[in-house]
Protein backbone atom coordinates (compact mmCIF):
# COMPACT_ATOMS: atom_id res chain seq x y z
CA UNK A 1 29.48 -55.61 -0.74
CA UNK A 2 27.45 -53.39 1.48
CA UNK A 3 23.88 -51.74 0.02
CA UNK A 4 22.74 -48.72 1.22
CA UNK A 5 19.88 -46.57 1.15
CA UNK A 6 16.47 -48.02 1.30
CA UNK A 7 14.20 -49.54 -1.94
CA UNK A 8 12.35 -46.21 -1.93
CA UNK A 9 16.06 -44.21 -1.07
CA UNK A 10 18.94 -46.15 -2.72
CA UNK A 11 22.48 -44.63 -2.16
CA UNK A 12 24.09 -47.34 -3.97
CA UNK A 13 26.77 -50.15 -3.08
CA UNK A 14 30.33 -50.04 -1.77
CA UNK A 15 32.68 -52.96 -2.23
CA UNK A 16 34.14 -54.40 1.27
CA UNK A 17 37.50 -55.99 1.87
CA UNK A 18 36.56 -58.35 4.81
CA UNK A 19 39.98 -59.43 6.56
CA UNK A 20 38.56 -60.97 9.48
CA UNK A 21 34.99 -62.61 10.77
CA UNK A 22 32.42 -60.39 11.63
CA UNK A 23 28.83 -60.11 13.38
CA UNK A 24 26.18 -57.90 13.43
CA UNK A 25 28.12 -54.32 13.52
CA UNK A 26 27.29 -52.30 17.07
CA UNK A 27 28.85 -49.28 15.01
CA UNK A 28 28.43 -47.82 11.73
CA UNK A 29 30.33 -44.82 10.21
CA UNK A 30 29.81 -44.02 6.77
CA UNK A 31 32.32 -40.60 5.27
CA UNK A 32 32.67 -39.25 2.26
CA UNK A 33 36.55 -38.45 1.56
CA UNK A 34 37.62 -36.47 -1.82
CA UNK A 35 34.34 -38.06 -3.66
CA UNK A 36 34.83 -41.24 -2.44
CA UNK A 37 32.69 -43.25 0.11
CA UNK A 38 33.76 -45.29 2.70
CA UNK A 39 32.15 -47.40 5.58
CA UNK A 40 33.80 -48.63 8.44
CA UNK A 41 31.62 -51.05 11.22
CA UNK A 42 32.55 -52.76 14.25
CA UNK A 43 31.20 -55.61 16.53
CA UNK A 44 32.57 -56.45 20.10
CA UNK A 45 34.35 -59.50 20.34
CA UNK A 46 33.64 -60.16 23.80
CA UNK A 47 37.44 -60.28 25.30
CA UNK A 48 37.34 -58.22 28.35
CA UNK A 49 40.78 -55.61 27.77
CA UNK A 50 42.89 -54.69 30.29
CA UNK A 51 43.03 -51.11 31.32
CA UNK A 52 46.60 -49.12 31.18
CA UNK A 53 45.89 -48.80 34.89
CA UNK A 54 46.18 -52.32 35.63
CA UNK A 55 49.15 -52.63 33.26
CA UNK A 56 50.71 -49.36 35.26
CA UNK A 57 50.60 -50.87 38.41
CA UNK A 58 52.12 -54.64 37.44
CA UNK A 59 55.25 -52.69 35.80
CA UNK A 60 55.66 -51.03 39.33
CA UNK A 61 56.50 -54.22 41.35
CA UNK A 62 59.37 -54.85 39.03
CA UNK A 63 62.72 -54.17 39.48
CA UNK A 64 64.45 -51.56 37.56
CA UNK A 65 66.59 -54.21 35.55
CA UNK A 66 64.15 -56.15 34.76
CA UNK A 67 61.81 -53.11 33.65
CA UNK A 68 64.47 -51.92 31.13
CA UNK A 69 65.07 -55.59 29.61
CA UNK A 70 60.86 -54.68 28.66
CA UNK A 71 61.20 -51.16 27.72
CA UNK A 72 61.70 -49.92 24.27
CA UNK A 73 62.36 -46.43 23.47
CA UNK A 74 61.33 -44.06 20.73
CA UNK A 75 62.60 -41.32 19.36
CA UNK A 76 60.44 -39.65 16.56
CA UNK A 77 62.38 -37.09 13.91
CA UNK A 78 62.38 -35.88 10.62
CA UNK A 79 64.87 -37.87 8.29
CA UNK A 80 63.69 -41.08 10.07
CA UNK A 81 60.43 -40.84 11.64
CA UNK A 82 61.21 -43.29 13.99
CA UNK A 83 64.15 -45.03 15.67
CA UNK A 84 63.66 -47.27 18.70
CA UNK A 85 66.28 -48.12 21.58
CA UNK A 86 66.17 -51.90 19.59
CA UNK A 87 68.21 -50.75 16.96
CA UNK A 88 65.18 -50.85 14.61
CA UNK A 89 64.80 -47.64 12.28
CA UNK A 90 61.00 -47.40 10.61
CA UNK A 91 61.11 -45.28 7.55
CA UNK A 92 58.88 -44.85 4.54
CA UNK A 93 59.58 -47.21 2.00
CA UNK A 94 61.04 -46.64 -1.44
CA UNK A 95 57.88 -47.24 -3.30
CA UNK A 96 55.73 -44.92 -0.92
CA UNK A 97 58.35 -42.39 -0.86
CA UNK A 98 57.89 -42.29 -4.89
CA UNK A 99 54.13 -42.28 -4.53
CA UNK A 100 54.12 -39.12 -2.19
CA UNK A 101 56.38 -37.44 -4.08
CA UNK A 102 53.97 -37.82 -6.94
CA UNK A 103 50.99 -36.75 -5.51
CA UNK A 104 52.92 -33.65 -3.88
CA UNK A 105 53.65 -32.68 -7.62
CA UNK A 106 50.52 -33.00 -8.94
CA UNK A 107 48.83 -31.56 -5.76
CA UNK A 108 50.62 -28.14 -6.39
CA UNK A 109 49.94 -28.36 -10.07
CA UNK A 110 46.11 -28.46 -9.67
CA UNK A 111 46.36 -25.94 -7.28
CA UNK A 112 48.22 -23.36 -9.74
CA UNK A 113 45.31 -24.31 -12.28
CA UNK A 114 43.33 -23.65 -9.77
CA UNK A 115 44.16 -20.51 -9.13
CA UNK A 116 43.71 -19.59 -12.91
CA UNK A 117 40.55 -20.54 -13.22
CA UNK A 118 37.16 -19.01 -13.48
CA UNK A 119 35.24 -18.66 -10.32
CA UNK A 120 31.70 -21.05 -10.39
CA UNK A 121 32.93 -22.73 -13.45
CA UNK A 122 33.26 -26.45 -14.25
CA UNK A 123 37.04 -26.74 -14.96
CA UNK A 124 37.62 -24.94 -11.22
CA UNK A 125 35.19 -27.45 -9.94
CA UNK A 126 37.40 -30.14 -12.06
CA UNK A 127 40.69 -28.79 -10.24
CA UNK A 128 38.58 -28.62 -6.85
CA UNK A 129 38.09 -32.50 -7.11
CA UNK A 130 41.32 -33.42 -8.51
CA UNK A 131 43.13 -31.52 -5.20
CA UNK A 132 41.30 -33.47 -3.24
CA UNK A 133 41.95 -36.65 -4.81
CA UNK A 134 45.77 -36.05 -4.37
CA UNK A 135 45.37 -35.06 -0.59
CA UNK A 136 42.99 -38.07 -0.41
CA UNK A 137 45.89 -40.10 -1.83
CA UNK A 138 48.77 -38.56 0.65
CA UNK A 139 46.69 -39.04 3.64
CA UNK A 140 45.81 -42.60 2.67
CA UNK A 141 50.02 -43.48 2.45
CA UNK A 142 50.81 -41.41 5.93
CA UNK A 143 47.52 -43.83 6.78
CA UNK A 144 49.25 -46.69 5.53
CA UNK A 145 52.57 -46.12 6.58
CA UNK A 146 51.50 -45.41 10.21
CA UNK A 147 49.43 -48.41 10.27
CA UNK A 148 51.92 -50.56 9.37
CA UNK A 149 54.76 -49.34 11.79
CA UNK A 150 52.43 -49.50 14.71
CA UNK A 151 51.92 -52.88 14.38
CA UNK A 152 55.54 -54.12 13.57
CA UNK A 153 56.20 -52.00 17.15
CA UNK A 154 53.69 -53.87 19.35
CA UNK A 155 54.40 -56.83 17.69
CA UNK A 156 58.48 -56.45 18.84
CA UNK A 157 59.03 -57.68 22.52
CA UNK A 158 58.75 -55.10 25.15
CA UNK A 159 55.30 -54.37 27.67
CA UNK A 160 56.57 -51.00 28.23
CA UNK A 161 56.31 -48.63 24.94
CA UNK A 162 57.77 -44.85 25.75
CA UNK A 163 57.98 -42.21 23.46
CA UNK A 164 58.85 -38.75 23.94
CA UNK A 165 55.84 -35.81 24.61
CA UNK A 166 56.01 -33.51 21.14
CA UNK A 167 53.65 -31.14 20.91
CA UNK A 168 52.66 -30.99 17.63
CA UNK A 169 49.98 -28.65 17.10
CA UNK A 170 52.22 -25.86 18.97
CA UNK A 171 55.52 -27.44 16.57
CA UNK A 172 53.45 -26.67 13.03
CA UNK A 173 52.53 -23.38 14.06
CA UNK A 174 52.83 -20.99 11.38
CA UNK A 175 55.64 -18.25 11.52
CA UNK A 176 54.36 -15.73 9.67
CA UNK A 177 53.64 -13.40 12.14
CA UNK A 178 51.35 -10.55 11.77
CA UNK A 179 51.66 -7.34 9.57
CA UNK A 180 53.10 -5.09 12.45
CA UNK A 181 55.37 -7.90 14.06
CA UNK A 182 56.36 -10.33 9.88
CA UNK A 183 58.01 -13.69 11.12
CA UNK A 184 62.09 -14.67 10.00
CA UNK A 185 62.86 -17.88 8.03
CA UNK A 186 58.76 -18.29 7.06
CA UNK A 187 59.51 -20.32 3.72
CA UNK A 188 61.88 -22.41 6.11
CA UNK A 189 59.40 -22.73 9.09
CA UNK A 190 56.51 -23.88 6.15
CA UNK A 191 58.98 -26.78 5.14
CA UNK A 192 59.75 -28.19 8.42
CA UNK A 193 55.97 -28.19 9.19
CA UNK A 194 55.38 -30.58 6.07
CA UNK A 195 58.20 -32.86 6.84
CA UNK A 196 57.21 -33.19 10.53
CA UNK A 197 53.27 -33.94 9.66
CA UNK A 198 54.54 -36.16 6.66
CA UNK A 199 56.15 -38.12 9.38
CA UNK A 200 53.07 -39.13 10.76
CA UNK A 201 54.31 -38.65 14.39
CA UNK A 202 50.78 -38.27 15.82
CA UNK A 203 49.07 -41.34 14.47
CA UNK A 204 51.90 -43.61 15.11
CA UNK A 205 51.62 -42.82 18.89
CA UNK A 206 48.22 -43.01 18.55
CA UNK A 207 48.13 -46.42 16.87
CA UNK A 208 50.60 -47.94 19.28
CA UNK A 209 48.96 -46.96 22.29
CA UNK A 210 45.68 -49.03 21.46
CA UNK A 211 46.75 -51.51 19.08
CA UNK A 212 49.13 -52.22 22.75
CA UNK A 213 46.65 -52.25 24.88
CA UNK A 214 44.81 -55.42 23.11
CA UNK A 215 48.61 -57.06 23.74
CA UNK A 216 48.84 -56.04 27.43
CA UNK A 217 51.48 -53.49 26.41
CA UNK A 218 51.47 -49.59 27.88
CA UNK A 219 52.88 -46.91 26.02
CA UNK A 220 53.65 -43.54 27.90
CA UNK A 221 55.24 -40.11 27.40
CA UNK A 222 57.87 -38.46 28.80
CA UNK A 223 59.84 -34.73 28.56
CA UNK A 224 61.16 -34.85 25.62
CA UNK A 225 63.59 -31.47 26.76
CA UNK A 226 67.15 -32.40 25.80
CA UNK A 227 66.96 -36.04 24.96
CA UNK A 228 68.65 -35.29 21.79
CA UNK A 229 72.28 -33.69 23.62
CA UNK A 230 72.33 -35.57 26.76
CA UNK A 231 74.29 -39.00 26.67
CA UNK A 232 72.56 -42.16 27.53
CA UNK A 233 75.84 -43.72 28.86
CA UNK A 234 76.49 -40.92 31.84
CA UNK A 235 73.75 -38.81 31.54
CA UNK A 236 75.73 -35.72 30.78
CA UNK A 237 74.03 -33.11 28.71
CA UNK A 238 75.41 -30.40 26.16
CA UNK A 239 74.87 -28.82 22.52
CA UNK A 240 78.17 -29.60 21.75
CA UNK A 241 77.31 -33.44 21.84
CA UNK A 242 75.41 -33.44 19.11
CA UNK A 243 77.97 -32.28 16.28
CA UNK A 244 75.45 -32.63 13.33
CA UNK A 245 72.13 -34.10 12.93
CA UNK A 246 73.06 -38.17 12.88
CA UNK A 247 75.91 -38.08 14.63
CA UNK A 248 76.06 -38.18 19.16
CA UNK A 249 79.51 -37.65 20.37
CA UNK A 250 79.44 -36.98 24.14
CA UNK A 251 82.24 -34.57 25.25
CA UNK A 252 82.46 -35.91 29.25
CA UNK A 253 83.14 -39.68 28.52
CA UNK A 254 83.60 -40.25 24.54
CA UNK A 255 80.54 -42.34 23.84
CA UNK A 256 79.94 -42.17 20.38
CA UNK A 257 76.86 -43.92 18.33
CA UNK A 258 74.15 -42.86 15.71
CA UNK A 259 72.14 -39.51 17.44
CA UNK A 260 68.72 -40.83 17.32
CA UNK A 261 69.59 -44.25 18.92
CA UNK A 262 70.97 -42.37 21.47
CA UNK A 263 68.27 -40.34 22.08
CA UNK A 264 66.08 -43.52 21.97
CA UNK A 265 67.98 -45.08 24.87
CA UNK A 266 67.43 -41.67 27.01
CA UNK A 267 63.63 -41.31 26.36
CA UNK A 268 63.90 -45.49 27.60
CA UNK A 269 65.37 -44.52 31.06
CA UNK A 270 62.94 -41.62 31.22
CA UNK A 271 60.15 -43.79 31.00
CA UNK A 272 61.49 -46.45 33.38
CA UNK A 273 61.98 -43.79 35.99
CA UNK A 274 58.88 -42.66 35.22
CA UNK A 275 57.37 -45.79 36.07
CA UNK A 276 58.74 -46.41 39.40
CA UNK A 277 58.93 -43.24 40.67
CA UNK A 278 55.19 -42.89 40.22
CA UNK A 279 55.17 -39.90 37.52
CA UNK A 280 52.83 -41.56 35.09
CA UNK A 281 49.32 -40.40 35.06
CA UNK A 282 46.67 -41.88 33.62
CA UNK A 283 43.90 -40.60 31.60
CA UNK A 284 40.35 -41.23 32.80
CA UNK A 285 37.91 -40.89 29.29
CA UNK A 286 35.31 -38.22 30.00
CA UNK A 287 31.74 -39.56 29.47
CA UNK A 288 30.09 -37.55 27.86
CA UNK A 289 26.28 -37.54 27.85
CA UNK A 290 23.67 -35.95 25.22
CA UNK A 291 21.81 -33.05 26.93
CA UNK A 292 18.31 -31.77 25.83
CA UNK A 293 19.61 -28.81 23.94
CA UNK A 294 22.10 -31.24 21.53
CA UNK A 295 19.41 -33.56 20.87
CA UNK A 296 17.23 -31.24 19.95
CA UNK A 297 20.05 -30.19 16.98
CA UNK A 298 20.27 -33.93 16.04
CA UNK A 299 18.33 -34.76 12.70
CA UNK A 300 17.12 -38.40 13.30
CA UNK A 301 17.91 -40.86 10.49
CA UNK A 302 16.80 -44.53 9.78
CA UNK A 303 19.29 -46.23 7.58
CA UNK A 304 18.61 -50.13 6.21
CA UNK A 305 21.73 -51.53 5.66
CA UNK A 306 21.85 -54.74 3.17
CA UNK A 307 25.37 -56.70 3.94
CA UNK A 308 25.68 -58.99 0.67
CA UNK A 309 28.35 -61.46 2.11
CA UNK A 310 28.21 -63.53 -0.91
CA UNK A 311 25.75 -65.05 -3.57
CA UNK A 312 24.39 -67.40 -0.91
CA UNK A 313 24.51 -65.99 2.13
CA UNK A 314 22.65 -62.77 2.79
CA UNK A 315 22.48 -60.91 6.17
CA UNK A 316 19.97 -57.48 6.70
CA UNK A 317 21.16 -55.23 9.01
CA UNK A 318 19.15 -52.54 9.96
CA UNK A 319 20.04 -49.45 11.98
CA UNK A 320 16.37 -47.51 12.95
CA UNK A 321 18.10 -44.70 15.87
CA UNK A 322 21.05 -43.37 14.83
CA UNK A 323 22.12 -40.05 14.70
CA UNK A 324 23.24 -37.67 11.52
């Protein structure tokens, strides 16, 4: 359990699911998310990580066979959010599925009684908290499910991850248009948004990349134009391949398999060609510094943090110069 506040300031205490040893935290974050508190604190462990750099430039001196026996290949969609060149499909499971669908229901039935409601009173504030609750409770499942397939994906075999470039923010842009120039197919366009950011596409990249990096394993992008019609056996490429959406029949030389494997094994070459043709670039972090002006904004806050490991052991940490 972790105390916060001070004896003059109390906040109160938050309850603390330690899964692994810990020392004193060099970070704290402390959010509040639909009512609810959270903390989150990390220490360094002291293992010196590679960078993807490093990792880029050991994959070059390999051979092109044996860089595709440790490439795997992803291919992110919307009836499976992900299907890798493996064979391995990661979908939502069964009992997620059923919680998401329940707090999509009652999400939009708070929000009618929202809508209904008296502005300033308590019963809007009442609906106010109870929406936020349910999108608390859908994030924390896409949170979940994310998690989880990220680490079942570094932990498969493979130092080369590669998954397609999507650009999401541009992908879930609205199509309504404007009152001179009204979008087509809005209703449409507003449930393909949903499904693609209840896929989770965006964190699961995210998560692989640096959950890989701790395993020496680099994940990349690569063009994702076309992956989906050309054929991963001769590399021709046409609409007409792709008959419906789960099925790849290519019309040059007959190879026929599931669509998104296919398209798996395609965004796999990509990346191996990537490699050794030197098309990979690497981003540098930007450092970024705290100029006069910012610090000036900053309100100063001294926070005395009381970690209650259990009833015998008890460990003050206090954090006098942070920032709020």
């Amino acid at each position: 359990m972790i105390r916060l506040g001070t004896k003059k300031h109390p906040v109160g205490d938050i309850e603390v699911n330690v899964h692994r040893d810990y020392q004193v935290p060099n970070s704290l974050c402390i959010s509040v998310h639909g009512g609810k508190w959270h903390v989150s604190f990390s220490n360094d462990d002291g293992k010196q990580a590679v960078t993807e750099a490093e990792l880029l430039v050991a994959l070059q001196h390999l051979t092109e066979d044996q860089l595709l026996e440790q490439t795997t290949g992803f291919d992110r969609n919307v009836v499976i959010p992900v299907a890798s060149s493996n064979g391995a499909d990661y979908d939502f499971t069964p009992e997620q599925k059923k919680n998401l669908a329940c707090a999509t229901s009652g999400k939009v039935k708070w929000q009618r009684r929202f809508a209904r409601r008296v502005k300033g009173s308590a019963n809007r504030r009442k609906a106010v908290r109870r929406i936020a609750n349910y999108d608390l409770k859908i994030a924390n499942i896409r949170n979940d499910f994310a998690h989880k397939t990220s680490k079942t994906i570094v932990d498969a075999p493979g130092t080369l991850l590669v998954f397609e470039d999507l650009k999401i923010k541009n992908m879930t842009g609205s199509a309504k248009g404007t009152q001179e120039a009204p979008g087509k197919n809005v209703r449409q366009k507003a449930g393909l948004n949903r499904s693609i950011l209840k896929s989770a596409w965006g964190r699961i990249k995210t998560y692989v990349q640096y959950k890989g990096l701790r395993e020496n394993k680099l994940t990349i992008v690569v063009p994702a134009h076309y992956s989906s019609q050309e054929c991963s056996q001769c590399g021709f490429t046409h609409q007409d391949n792709r008959p419906d959406q789960a099925t790849f029949i290519c019309q040059a030389c007959g190879y026929t398999c599931n669509a998104d494997y296919n398209a798996s094994v395609v965004i796999k070459k990509r990346g191996v060609h990537a490699v050794l043709n030197g098309e990979v670039a690497i981003k540098v972090p930007k450092k970024v510094a705290i100029t006069r002006t910012r610090r000036a904004g900053m309100v100063r806050t001294d926070v005395a943090i009381e970690t209650i490991v259990s009833s015998t052991s008890v460990e003050r940490v206090s954090v006098a110069s942070g920032f709020a």
